[in-house]
Protein backbone atom coordinates (compact mmCIF):
# COMPACT_ATOMS: atom_id res chain seq x y z
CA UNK A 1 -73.09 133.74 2.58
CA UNK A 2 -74.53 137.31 4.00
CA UNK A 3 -74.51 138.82 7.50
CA UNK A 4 -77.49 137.96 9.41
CA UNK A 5 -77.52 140.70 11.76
CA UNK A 6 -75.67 143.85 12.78
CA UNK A 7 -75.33 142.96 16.39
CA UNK A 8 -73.84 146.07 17.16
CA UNK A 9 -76.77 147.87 16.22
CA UNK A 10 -79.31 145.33 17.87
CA UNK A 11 -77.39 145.61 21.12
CA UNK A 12 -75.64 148.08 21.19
CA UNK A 13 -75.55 148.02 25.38
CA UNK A 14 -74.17 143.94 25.24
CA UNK A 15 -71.53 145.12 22.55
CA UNK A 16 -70.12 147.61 24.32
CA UNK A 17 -69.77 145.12 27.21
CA UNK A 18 -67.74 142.55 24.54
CA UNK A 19 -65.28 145.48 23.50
CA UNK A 20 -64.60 147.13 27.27
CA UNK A 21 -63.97 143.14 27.75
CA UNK A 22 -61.58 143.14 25.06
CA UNK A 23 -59.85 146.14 25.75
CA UNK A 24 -59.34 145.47 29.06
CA UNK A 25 -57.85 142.39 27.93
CA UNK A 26 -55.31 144.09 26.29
CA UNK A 27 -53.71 145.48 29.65
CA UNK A 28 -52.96 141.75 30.82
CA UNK A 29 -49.77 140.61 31.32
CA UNK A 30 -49.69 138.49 29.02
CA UNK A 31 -47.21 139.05 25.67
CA UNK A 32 -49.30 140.03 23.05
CA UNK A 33 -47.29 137.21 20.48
CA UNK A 34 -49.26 135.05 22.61
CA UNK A 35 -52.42 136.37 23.15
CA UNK A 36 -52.98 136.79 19.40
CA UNK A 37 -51.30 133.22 18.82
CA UNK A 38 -54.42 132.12 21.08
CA UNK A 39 -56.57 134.01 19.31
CA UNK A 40 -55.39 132.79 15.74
CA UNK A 41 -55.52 128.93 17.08
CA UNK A 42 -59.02 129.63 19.30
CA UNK A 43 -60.39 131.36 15.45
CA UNK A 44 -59.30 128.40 13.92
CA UNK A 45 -60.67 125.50 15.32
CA UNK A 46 -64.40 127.73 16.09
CA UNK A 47 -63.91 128.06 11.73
CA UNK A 48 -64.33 132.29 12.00
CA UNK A 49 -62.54 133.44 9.04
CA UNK A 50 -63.77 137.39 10.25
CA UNK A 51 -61.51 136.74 13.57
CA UNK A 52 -58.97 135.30 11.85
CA UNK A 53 -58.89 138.16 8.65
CA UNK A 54 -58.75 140.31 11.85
CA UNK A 55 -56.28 139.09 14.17
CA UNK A 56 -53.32 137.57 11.54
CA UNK A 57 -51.80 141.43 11.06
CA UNK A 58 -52.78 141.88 14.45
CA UNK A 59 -50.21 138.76 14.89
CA UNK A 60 -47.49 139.43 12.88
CA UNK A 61 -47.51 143.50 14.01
CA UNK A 62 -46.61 141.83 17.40
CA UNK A 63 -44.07 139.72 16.28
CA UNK A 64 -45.41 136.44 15.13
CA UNK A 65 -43.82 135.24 12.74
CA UNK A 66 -45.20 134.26 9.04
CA UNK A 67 -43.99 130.46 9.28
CA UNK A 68 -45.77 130.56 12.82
CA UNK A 69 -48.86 131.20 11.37
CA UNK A 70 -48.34 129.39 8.41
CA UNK A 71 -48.04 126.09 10.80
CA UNK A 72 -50.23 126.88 13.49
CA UNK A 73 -53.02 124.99 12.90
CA UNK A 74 -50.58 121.90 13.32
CA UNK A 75 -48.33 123.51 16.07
CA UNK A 76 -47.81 120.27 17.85
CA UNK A 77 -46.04 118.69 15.14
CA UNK A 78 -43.68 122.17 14.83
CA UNK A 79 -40.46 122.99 16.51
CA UNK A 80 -41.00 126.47 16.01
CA UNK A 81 -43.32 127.39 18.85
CA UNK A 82 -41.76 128.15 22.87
CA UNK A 83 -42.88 126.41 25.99
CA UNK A 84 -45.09 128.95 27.14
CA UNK A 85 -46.11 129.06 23.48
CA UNK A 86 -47.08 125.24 23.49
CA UNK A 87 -48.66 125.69 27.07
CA UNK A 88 -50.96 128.46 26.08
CA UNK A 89 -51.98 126.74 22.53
CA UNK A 90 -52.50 123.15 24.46
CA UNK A 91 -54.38 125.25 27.48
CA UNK A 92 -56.27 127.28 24.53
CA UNK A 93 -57.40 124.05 22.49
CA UNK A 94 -58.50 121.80 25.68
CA UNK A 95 -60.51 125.51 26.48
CA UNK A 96 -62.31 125.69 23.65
CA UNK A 97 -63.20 121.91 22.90
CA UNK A 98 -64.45 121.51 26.35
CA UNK A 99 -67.39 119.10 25.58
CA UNK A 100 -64.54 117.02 24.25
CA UNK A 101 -61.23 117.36 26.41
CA UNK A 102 -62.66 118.53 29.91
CA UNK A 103 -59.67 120.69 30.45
CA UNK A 104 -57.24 117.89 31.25
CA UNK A 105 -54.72 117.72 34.19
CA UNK A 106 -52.09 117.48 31.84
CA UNK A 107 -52.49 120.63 29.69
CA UNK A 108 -53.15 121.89 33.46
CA UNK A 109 -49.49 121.16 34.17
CA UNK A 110 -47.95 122.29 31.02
CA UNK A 111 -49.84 125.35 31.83
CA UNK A 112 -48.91 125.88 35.38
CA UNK A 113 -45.25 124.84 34.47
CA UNK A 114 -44.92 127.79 32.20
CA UNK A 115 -47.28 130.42 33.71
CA UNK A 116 -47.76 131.91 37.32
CA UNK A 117 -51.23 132.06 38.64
CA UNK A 118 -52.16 135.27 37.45
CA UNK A 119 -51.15 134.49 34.06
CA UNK A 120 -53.03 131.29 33.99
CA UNK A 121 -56.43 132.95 34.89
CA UNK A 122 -55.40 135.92 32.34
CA UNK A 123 -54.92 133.63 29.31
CA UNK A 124 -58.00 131.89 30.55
CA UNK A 125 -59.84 135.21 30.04
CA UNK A 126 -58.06 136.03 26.59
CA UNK A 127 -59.43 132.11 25.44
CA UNK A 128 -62.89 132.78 26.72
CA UNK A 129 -63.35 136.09 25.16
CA UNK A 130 -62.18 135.05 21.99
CA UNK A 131 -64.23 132.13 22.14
CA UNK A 132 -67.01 134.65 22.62
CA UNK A 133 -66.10 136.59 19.42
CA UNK A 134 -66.18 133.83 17.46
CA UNK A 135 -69.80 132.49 18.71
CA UNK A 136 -70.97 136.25 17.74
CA UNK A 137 -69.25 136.47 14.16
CA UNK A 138 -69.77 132.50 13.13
CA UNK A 139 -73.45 133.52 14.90
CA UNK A 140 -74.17 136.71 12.58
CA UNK A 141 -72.45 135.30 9.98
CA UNK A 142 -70.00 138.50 10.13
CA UNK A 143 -68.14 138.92 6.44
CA UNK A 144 -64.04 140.14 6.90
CA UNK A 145 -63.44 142.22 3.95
CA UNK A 146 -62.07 140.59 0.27
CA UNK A 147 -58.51 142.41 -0.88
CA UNK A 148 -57.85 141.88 -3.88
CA UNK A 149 -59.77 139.45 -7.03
CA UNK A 150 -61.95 137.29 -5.96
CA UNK A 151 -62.98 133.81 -8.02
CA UNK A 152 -66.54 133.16 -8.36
């Protein structure tokens, strides 16, 4: 599989509108453990291996921990995640399946149990940008870079 595009290059006035968006989501209040948690989970289930090469040290340099990212993808059969963990994974997931889920009133609760207001619309931002990232690298076809041997 090969790049389709450079989007950056294409666009360069839309890009720079997706990375002021993401660092400005950086200043949020929201722990960055989580943030990149959603972002790991978000990458996952959208299939972008280029957000996920990215954001795993990105991850762990906050504090996540390897076995948390070695479960993730099945995080609501692990003990090893907190409440506001769960809440933003469940809040993440039922965000980024919306066709499917419709943002039920029950991740809603779990959500608003564990988060203030402010919080809640900040992690909603952190989901929907990421979600954007994802529709531009799974898009383009964007290629993370190989460390190490590769098998052909």
């Amino acid at each position: 599989m090969s790049a389709r595009m450079n989007y950056y290059r294409a666009a360069p006035a839309a890009m720079k509108a997706m990375t002021d968006l993401e660092e400005a989501s950086k200043g949020l209040s929201i722990q960055c453990a989580i943030r990149e948690l959603v972002k790991m989970r978000v990458s996952q289930i959208n299939g972008c291996a280029y957000c996920l090469n990215l954001h795993a040290p990105e991850a762990r340099a906050a504090g996540v921990s390897q076995q948390k990212l070695d479960v993730l993808s099945a995080w609501r059969e692990s003990t090893a995640f907190s409440v506001q963990e769960r809440a933003a994974l469940a809040w993440a997931e039922a965000l980024t399946r919306l066709e499917a889920t419709g943002a039920p009133d029950a991740d809603y609760l779990q959500l608003s149990e564990a988060f203030g207001e402010k919080e809640r619309v900040e992690l909603t931002l952190i989901i929907t940008t990421i979600n954007a990232w994802n529709r531009f690298a799974v898009g383009f076809r964007s290629q993370h870079p190989i460390s190490g041997p590769t098998q052909e």
